[in-house]
C-alpha atoms as a PDB file:
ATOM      1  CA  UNK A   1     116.618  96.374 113.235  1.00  0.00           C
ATOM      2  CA  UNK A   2     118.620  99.248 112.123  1.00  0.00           C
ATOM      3  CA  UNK A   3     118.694 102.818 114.506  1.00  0.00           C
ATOM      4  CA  UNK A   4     117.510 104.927 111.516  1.00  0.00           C
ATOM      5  CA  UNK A   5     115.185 105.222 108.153  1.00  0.00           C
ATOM      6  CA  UNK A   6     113.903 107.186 105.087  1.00  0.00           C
ATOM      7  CA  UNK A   7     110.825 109.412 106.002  1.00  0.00           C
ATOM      8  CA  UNK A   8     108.551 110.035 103.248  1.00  0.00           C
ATOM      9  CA  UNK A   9     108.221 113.444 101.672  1.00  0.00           C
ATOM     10  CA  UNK A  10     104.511 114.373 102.037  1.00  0.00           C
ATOM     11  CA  UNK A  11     101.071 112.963 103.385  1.00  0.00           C
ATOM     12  CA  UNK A  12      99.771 113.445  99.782  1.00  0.00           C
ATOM     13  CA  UNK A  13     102.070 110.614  98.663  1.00  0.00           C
ATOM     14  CA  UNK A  14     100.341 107.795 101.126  1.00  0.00           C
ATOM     15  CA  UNK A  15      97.164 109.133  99.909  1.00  0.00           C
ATOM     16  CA  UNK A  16      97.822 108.786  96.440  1.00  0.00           C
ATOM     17  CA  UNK A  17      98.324 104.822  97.122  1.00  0.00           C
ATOM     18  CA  UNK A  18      96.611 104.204 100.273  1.00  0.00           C
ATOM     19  CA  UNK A  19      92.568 104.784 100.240  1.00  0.00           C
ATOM     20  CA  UNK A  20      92.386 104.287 103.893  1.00  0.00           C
ATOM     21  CA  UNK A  21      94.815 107.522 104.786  1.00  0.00           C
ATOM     22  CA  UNK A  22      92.261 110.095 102.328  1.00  0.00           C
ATOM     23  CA  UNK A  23      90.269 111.117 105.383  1.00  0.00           C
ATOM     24  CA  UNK A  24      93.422 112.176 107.328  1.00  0.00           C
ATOM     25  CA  UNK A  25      94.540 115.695 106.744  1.00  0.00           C
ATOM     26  CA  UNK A  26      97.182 116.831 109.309  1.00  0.00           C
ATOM     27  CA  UNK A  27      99.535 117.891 106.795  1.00  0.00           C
ATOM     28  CA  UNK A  28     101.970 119.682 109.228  1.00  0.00           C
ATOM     29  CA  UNK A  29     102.330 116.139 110.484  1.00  0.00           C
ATOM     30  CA  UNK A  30     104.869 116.152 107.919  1.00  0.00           C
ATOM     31  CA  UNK A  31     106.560 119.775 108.114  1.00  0.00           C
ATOM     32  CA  UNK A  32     110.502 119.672 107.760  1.00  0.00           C
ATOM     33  CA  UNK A  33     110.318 116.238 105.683  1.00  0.00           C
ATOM     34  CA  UNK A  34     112.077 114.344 103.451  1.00  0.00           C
ATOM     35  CA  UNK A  35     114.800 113.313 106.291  1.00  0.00           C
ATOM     36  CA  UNK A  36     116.619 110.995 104.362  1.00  0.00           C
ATOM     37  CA  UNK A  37     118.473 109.389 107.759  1.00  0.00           C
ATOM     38  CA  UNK A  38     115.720 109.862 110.556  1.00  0.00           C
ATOM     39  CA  UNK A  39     117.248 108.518 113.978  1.00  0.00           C
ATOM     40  CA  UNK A  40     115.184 107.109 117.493  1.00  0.00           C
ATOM     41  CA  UNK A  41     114.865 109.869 119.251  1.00  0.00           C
ATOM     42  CA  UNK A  42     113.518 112.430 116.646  1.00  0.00           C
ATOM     43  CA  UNK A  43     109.818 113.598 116.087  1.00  0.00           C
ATOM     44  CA  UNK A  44     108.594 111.841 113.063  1.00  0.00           C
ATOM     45  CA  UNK A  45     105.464 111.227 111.653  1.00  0.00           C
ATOM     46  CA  UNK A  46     102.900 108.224 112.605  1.00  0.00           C
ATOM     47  CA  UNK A  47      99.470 107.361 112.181  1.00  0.00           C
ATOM     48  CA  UNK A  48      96.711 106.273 114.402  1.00  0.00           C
ATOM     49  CA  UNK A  49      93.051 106.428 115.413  1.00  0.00           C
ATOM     50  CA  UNK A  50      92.210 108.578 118.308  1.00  0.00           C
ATOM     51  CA  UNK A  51      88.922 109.522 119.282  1.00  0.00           C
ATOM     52  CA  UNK A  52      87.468 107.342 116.514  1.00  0.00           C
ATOM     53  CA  UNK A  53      89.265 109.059 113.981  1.00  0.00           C
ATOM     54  CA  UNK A  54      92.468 108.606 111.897  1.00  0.00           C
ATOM     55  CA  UNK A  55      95.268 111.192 112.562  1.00  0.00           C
ATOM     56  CA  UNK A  56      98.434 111.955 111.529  1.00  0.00           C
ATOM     57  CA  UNK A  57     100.699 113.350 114.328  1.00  0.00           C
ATOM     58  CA  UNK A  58     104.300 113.846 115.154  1.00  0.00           C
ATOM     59  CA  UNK A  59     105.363 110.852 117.669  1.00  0.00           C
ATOM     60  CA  UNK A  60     109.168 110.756 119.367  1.00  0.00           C
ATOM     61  CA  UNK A  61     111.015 107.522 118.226  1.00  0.00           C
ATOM     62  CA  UNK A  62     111.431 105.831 121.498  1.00  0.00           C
ATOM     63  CA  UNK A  63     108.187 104.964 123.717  1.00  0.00           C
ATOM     64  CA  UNK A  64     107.530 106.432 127.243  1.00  0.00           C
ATOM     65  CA  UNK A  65     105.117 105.153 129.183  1.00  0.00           C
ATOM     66  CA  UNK A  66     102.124 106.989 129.700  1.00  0.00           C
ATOM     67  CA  UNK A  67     102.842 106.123 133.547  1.00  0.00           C
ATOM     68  CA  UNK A  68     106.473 107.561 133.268  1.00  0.00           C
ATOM     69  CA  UNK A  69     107.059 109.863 136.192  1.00  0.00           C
ATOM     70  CA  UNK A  70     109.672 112.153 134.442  1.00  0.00           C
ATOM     71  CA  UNK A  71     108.464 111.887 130.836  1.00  0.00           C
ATOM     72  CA  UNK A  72     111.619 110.906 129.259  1.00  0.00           C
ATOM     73  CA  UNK A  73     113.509 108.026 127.994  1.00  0.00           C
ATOM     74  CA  UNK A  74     114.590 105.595 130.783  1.00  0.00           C
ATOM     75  CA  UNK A  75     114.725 102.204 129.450  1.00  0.00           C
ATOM     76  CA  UNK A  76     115.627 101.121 125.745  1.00  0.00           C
ATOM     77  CA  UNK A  77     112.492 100.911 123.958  1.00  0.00           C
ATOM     78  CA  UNK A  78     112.568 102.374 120.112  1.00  0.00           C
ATOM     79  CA  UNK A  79     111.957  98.946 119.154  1.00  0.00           C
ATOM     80  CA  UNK A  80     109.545  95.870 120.148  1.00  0.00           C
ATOM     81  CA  UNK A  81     109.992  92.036 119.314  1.00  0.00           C
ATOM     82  CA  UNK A  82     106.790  90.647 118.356  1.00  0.00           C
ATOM     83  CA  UNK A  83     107.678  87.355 119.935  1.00  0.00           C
ATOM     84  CA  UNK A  84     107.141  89.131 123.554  1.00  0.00           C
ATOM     85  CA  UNK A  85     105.358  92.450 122.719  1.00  0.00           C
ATOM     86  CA  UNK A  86     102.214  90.774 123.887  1.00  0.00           C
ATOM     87  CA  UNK A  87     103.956  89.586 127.377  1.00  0.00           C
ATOM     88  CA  UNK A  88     106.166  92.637 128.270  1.00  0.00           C
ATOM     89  CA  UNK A  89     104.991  94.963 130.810  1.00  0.00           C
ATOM     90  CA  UNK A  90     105.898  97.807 129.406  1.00  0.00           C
ATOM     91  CA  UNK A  91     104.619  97.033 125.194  1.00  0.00           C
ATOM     92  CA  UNK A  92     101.745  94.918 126.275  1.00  0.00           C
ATOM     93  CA  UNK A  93      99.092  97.599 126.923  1.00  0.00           C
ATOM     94  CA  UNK A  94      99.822  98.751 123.593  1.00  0.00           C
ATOM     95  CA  UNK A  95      99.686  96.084 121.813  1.00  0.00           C
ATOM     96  CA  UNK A  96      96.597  95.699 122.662  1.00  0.00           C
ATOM     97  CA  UNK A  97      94.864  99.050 121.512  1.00  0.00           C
ATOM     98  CA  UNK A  98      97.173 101.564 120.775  1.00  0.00           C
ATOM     99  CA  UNK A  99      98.642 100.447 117.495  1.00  0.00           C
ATOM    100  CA  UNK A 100     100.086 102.928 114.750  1.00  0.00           C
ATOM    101  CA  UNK A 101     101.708 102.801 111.307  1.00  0.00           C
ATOM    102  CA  UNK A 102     105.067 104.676 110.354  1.00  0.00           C
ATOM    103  CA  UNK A 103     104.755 105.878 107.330  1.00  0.00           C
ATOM    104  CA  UNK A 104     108.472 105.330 105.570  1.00  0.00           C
ATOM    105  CA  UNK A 105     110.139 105.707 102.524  1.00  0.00           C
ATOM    106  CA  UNK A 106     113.002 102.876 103.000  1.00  0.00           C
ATOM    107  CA  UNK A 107     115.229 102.181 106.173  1.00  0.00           C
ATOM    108  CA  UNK A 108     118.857 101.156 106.417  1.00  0.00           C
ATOM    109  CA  UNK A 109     120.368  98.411 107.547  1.00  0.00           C
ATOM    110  CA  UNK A 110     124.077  97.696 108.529  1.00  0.00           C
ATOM    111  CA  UNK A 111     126.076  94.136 107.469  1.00  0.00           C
ATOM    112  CA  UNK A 112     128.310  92.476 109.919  1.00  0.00           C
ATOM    113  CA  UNK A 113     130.399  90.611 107.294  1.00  0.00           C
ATOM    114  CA  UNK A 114     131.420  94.044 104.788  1.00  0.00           C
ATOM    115  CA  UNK A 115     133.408  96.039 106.727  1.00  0.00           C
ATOM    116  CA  UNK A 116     134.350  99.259 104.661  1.00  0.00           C
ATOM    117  CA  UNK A 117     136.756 102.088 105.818  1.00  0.00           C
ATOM    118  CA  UNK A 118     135.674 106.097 105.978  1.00  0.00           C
ATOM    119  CA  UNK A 119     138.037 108.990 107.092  1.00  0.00           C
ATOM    120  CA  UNK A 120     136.376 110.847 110.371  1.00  0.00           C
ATOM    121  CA  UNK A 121     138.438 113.753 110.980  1.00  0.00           C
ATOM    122  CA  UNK A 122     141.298 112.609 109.554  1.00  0.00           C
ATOM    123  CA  UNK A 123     141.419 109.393 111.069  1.00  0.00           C
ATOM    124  CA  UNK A 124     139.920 105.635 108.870  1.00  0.00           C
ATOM    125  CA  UNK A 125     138.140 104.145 110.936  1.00  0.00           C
ATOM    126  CA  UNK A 126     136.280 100.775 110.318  1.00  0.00           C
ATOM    127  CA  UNK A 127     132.502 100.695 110.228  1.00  0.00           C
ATOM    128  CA  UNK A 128     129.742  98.062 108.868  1.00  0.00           C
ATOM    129  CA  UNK A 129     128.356  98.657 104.577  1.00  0.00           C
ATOM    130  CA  UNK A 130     124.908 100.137 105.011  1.00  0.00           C
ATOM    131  CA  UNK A 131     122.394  99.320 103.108  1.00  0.00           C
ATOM    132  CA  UNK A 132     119.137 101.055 101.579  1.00  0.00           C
ATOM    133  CA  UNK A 133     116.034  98.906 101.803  1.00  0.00           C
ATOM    134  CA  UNK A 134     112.867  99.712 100.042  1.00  0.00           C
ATOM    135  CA  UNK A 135     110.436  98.489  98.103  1.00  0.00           C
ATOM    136  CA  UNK A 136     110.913  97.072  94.109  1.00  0.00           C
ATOM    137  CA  UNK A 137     108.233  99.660  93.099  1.00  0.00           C
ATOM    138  CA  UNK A 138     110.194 102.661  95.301  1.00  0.00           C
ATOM    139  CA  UNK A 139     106.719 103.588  96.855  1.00  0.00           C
ATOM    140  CA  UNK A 140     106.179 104.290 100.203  1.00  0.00           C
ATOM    141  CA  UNK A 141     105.155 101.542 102.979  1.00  0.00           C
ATOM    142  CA  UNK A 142     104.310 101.125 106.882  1.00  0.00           C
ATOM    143  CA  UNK A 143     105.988  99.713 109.538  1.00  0.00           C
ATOM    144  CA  UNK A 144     103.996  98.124 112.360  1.00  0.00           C
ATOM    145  CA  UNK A 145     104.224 100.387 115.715  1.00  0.00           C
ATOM    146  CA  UNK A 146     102.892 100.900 119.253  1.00  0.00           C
ATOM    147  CA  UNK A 147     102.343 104.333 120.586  1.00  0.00           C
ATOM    148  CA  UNK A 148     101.784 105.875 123.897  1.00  0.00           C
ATOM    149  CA  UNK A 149     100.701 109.639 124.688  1.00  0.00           C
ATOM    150  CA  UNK A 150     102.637 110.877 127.945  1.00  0.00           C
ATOM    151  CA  UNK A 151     101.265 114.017 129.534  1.00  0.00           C
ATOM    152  CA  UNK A 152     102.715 116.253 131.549  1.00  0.00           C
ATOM    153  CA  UNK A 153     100.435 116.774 135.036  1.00  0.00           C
ATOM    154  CA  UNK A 154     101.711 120.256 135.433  1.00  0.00           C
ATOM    155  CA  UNK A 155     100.930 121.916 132.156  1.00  0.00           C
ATOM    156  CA  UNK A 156      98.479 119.089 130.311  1.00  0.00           C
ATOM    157  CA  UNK A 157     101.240 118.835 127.115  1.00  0.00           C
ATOM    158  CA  UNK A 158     100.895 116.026 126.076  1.00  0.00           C
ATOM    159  CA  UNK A 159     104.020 113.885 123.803  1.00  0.00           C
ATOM    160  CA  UNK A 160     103.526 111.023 121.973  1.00  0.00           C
ATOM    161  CA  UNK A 161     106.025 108.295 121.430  1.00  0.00           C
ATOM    162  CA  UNK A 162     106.061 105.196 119.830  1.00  0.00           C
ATOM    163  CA  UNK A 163     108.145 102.163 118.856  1.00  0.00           C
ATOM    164  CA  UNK A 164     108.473 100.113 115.494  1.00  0.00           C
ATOM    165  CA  UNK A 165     107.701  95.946 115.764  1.00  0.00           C
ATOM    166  CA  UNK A 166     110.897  93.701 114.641  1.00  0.00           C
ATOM    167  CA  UNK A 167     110.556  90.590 113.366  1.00  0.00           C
ATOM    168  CA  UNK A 168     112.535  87.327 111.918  1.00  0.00           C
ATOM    169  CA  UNK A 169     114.197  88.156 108.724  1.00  0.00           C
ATOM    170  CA  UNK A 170     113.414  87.726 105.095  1.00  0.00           C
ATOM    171  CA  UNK A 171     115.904  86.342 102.193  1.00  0.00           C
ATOM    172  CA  UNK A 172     117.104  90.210 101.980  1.00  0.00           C
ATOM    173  CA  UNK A 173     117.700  91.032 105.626  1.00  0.00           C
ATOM    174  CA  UNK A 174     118.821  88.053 106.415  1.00  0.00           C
ATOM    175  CA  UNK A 175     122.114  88.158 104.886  1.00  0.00           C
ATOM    176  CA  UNK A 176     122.588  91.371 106.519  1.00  0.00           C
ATOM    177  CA  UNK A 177     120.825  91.286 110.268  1.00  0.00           C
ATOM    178  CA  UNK A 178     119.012  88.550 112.364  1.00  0.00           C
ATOM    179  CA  UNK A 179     115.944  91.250 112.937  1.00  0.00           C
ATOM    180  CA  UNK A 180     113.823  93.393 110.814  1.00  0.00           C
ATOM    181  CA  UNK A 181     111.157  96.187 110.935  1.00  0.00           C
ATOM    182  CA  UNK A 182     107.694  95.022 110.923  1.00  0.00           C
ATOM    183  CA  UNK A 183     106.144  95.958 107.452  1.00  0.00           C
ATOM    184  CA  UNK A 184     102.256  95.908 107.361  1.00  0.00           C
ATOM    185  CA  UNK A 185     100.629  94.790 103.978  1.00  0.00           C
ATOM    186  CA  UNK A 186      97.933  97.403 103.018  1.00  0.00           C
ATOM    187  CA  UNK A 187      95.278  94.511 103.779  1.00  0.00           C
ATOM    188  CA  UNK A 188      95.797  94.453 107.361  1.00  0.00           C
ATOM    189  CA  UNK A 189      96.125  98.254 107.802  1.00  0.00           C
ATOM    190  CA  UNK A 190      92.219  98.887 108.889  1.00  0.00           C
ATOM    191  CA  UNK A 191      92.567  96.092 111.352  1.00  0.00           C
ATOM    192  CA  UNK A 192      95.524  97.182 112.835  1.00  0.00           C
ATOM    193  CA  UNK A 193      95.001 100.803 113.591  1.00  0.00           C
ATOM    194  CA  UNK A 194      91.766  99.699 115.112  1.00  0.00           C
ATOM    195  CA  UNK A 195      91.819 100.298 119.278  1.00  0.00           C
ATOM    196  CA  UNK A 196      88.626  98.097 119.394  1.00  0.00           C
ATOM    197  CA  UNK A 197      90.457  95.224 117.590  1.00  0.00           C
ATOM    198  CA  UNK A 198      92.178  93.117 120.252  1.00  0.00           C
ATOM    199  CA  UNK A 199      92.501  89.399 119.334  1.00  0.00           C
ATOM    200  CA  UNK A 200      96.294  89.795 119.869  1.00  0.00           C
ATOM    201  CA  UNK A 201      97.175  85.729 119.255  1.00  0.00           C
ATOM    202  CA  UNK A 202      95.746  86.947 115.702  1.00  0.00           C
ATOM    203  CA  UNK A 203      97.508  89.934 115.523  1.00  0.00           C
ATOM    204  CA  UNK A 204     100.662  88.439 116.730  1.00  0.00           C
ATOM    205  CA  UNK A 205     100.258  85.847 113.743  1.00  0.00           C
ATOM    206  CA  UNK A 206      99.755  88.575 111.028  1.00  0.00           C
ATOM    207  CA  UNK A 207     102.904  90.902 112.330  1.00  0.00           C
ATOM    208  CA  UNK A 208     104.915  87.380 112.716  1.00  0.00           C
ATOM    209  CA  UNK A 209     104.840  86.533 109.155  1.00  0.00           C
ATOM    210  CA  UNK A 210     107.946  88.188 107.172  1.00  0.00           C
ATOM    211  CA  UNK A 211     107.093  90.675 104.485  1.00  0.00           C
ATOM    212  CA  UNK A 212     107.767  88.853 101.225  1.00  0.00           C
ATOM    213  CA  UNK A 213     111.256  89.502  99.998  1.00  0.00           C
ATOM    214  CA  UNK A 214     110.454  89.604  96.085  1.00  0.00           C
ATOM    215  CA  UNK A 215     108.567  92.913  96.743  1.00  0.00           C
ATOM    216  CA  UNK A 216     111.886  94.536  98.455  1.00  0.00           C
ATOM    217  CA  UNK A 217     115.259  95.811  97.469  1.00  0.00           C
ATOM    218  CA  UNK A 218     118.814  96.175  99.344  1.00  0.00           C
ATOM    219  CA  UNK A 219     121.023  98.789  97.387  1.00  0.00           C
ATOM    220  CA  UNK A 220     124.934  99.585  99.047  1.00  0.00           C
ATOM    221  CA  UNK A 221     125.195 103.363 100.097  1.00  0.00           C
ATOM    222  CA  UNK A 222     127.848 106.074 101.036  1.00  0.00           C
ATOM    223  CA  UNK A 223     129.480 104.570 104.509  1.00  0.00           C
ATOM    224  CA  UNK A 224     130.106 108.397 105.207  1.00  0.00           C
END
């Protein structure tokens, strides 16, 4: 999957088309939005249950272990194959009940065969045709994520991180990439965000299946 995406404007808009997200009203979840090219490593919005209720919170885009001694990125994790999130030692707790959605408004991704040339400081240099991949409709969707809340032992802060679920392809990735971001249909949403829900070979099977390509759209964008 591609390094960076499209973060939504405002919590009101998932409301508007998702009756699940009414209840949730941490609005400064999504202070400083739209980012139009959010990278890993940036504090971006997510949602989750937590203490039996649905919350909107600010999660760094790369997970760290709640056992992390130092609290900060060590090995690469922004993203998760479902094939192994279920096995690896480090995704597999989470997986299992500490699931989130990323709320997004499209995400970009990069194709190997069209190379294009920009001018960096005065110099071309040769770099991949991005792409900007959204839905037909232009409406917001969720990727499929795992989260983990690290906490500091000497002052109690706590951070929370999380990582986005890649899959196989569709028809409109696939041209581009051989991996893609984990969209959730609205259906499954209430099962996933569920930490009591934890029949992974069935979750596995849902986030396995490709989102359907005649809802989605690849448009070519600005190299620079």
């Amino acid at each position: 999957m591609c390094y960076n995406k499209s973060v939504i404007q405002k919590l009101g808009e998932l409301q508007k088309q998702y009756e699940l997200f009414k209840p949730v009203n941490e609005k400064d979840a999504f202070d400083e939005l739209p980012l139009y090219n959010a990278l890993r490593l940036q504090k971006l919005p997510i949602i989750a249950e937590r203490d039996g209720k649905l919350h909107a919170f600010k999660a760094l885009w790369w997970l760290i272990p709640h056992w992390s001694a130092s609290g900060k990125p060590e090995v690469t994790a922004f993203n998760a194959r479902v094939e192994t999130v279920d096995k690896s030692r480090l995704f597999a707790p989470y997986f299992k009940s500490s699931r989130c959605l990323i709320p997004v408004g499209a995400f970009y991704e990069y194709s190997a065969d069209e190379i294009v040339e920009i001018e960096i400081n005065g110099k071309l240099k040769r770099v991949k045709q991005p792409y900007l991949v959204r839905m037909k409709n232009n409406e917001p969707f969720a990727l499929a994520g795992i989260f983990s809340v690290w906490v500091d032992k000497k002052t109690g802060e706590e951070l929370p991180t999380y990582s986005v679920l890649t899959t196989e392809p569709n028809e409109v990735i696939g041209r581009m990439h051989d991996r893609m971001p984990v969209i959730l249909d609205k259906r499954n949403f209430k099962m996933w965000l569920d930490p009591e829900y934890q029949d992974t070979e069935k979750l596995k099977k849902i986030i396995q299946e490709s989102y359907p390509a005649s809802r989605m759209k690849a448009e070519k964008v600005n190299a620079e």
